[in-house]
Structure formats: C-alpha cells, structure tokens
C-alpha atoms as a PDB file:
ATOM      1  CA  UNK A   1     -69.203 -41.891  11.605  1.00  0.00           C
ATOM      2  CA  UNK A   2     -66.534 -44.447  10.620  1.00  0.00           C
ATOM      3  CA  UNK A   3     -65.184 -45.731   6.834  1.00  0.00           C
ATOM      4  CA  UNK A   4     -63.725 -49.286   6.875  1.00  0.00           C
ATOM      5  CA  UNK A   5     -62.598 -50.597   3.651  1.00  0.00           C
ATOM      6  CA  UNK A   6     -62.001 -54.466   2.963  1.00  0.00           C
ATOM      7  CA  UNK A   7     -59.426 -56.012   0.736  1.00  0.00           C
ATOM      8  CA  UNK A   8     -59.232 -59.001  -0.819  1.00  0.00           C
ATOM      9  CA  UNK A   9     -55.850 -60.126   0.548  1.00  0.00           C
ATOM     10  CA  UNK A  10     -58.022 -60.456   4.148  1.00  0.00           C
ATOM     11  CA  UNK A  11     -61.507 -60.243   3.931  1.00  0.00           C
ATOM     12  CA  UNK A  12     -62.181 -60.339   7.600  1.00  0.00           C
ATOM     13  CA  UNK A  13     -59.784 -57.255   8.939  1.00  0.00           C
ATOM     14  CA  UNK A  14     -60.634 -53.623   7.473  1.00  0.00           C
ATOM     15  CA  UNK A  15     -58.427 -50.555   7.017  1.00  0.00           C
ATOM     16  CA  UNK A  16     -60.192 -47.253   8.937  1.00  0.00           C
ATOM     17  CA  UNK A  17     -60.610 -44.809   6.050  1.00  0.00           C
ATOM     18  CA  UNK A  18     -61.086 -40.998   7.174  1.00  0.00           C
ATOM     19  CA  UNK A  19     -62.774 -38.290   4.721  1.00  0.00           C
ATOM     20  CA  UNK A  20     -60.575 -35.911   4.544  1.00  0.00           C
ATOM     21  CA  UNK A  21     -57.289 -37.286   5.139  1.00  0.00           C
ATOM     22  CA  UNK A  22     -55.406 -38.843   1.920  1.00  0.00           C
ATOM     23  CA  UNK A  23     -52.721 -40.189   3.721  1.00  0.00           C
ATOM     24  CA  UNK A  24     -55.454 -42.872   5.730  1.00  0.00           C
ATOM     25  CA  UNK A  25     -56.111 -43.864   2.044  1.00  0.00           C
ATOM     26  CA  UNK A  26     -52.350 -43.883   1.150  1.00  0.00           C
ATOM     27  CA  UNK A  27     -51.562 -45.772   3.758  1.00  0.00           C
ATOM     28  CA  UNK A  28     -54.091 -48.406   2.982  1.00  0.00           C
ATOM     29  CA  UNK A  29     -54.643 -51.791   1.095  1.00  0.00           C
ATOM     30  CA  UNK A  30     -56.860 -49.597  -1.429  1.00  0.00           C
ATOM     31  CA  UNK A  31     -56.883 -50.899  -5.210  1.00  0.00           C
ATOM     32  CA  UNK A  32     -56.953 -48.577  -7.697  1.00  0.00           C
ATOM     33  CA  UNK A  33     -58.698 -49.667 -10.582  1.00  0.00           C
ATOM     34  CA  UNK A  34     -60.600 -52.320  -9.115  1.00  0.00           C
ATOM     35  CA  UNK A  35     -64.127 -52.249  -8.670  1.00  0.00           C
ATOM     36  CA  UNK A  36     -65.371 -50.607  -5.665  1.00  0.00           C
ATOM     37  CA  UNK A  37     -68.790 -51.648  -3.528  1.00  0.00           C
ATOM     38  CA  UNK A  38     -70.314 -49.430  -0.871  1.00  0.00           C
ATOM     39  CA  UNK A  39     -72.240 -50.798   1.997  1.00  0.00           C
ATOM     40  CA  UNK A  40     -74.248 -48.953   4.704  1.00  0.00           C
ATOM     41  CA  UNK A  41     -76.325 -50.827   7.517  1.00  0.00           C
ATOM     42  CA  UNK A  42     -80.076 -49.527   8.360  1.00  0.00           C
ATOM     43  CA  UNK A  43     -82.037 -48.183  10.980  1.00  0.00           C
ATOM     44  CA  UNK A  44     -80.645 -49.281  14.041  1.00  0.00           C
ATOM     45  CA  UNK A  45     -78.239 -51.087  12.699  1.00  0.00           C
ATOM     46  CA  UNK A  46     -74.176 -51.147  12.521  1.00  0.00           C
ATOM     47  CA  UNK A  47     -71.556 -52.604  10.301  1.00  0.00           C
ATOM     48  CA  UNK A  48     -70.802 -55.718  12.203  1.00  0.00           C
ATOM     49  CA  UNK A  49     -74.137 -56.736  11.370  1.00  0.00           C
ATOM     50  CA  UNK A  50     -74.956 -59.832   9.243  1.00  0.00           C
ATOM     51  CA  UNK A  51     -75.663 -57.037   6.551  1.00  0.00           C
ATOM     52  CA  UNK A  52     -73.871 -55.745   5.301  1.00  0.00           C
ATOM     53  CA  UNK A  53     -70.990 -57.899   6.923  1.00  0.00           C
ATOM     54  CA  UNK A  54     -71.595 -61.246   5.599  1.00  0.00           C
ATOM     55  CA  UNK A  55     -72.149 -59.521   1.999  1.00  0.00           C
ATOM     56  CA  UNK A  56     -67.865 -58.383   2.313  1.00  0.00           C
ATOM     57  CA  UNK A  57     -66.463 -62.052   1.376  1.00  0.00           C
ATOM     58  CA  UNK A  58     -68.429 -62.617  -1.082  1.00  0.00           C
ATOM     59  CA  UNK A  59     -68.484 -59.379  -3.060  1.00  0.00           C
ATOM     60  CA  UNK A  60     -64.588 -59.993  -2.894  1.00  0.00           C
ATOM     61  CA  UNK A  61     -64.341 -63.293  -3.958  1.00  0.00           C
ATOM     62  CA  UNK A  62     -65.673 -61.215  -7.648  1.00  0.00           C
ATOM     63  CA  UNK A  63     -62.250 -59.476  -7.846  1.00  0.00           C
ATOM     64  CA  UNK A  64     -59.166 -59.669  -6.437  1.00  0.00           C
ATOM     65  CA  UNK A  65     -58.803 -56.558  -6.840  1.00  0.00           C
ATOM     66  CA  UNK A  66     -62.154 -55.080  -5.054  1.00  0.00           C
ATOM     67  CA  UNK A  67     -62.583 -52.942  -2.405  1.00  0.00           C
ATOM     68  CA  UNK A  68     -65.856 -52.662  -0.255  1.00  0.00           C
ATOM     69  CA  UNK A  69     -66.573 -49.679   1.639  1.00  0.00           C
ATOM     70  CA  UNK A  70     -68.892 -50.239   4.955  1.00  0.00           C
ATOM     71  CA  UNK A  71     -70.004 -47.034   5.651  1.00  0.00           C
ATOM     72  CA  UNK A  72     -70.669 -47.002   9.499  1.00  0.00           C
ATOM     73  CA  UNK A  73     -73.326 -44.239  10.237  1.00  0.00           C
ATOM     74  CA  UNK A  74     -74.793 -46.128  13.836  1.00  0.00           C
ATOM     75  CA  UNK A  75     -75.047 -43.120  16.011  1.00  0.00           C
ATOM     76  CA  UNK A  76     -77.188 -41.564  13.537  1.00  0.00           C
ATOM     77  CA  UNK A  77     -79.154 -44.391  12.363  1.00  0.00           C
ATOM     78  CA  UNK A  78     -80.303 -44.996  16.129  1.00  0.00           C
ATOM     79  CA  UNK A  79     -83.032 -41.693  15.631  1.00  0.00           C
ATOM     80  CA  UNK A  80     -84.036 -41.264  18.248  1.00  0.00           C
ATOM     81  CA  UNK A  81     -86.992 -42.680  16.496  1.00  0.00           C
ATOM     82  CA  UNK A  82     -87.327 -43.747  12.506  1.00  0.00           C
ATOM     83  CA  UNK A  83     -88.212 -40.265  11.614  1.00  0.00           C
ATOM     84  CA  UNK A  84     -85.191 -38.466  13.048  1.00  0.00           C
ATOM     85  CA  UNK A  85     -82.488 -41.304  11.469  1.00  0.00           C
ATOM     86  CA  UNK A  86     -84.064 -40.411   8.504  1.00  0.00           C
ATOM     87  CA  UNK A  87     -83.670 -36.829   8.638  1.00  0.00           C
ATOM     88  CA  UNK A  88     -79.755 -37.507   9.661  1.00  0.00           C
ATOM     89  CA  UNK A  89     -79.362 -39.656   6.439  1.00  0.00           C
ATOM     90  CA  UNK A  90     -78.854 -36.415   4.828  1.00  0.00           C
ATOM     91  CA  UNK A  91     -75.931 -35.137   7.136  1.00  0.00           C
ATOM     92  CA  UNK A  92     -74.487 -38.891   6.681  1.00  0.00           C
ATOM     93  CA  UNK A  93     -74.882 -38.555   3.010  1.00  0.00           C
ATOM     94  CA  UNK A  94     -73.142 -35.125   3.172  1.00  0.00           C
ATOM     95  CA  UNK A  95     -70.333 -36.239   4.900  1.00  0.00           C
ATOM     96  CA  UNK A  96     -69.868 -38.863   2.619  1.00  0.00           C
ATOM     97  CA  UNK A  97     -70.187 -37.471  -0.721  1.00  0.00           C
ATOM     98  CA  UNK A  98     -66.722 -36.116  -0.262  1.00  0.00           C
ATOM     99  CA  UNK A  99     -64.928 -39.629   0.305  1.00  0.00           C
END
C-alpha cells in the first residue's frame, strides 16, 4: 500500500508519503494549513485510474494551497473476489488511520 500526495505547484507529479516516517512528510511539498482531500480507488481499481486521478487537478485548482492524498490500496482491492477486498478494507483502513 502506497500514499502519494499532490501539490498544487504540479498537479501531475506526486510526492510518495510513508505512514510512519515524518521525515517522507518533511521532505515533501505538504501544506500545512491548507485543505486536505483524500482519494482511494475501488474494487479492482488503482490510483492511475480516471478516478480518482482526473479528480487531482481539479480539487487543486480550489486552493493553492491543497493537498490530495491518493491512497493506493490495489493489491488489496483485487480480492481475490468482491467479498475478500472487502474484508481487507479494514486492514487498509487500519493502516491508514495512523497517517
């Protein structure tokens, strides 16, 4: 499971976020105070799809100083049926929670 977060200054090109380690964060084009969107793809899906992908530009054309989290959870979304990615939203979610 991956974090990507898009700026403003260059909608197109993410920074790889890591839960866990500050210094990825630090290190990054990260607004504080700005408002903050998460995205996460569905079943099946993955972050370079046209959702939540396309939503990025826009979303950051509300602030300059946004950020938009893609949360990439692919290898866990692929089940390995509906029933089973749905059980492993929980994990995902778990991870997450501490970002």
């Amino acid at each position: 499971m991956s974090t990507f977060c898009n700026f403003s200054e260059n909608p197109t090109e993410a920074d790889e976020l890591f839960v866990g380690d500050a210094i990825s964060l630090e290190n990054s084009h990260f607004h504080t105070g700005g408002p903050l969107w998460f995205l996460v793809h569905g079943y099946n899906g993955e972050i370079s799809d046209s959702f939540p992908s396309l939503q990025v530009p826009e979303l950051l054309s509300l602030s300059p100083s946004g950020n938009v989290i893609l949360l990439e959870w692919a290898q866990l979304s692929q089940g390995p049926n509906y029933a089973e990615a749905v059980r492993n939203v929980r994990d995902f979610a778990k991870k997450k929670k501490t970002f």
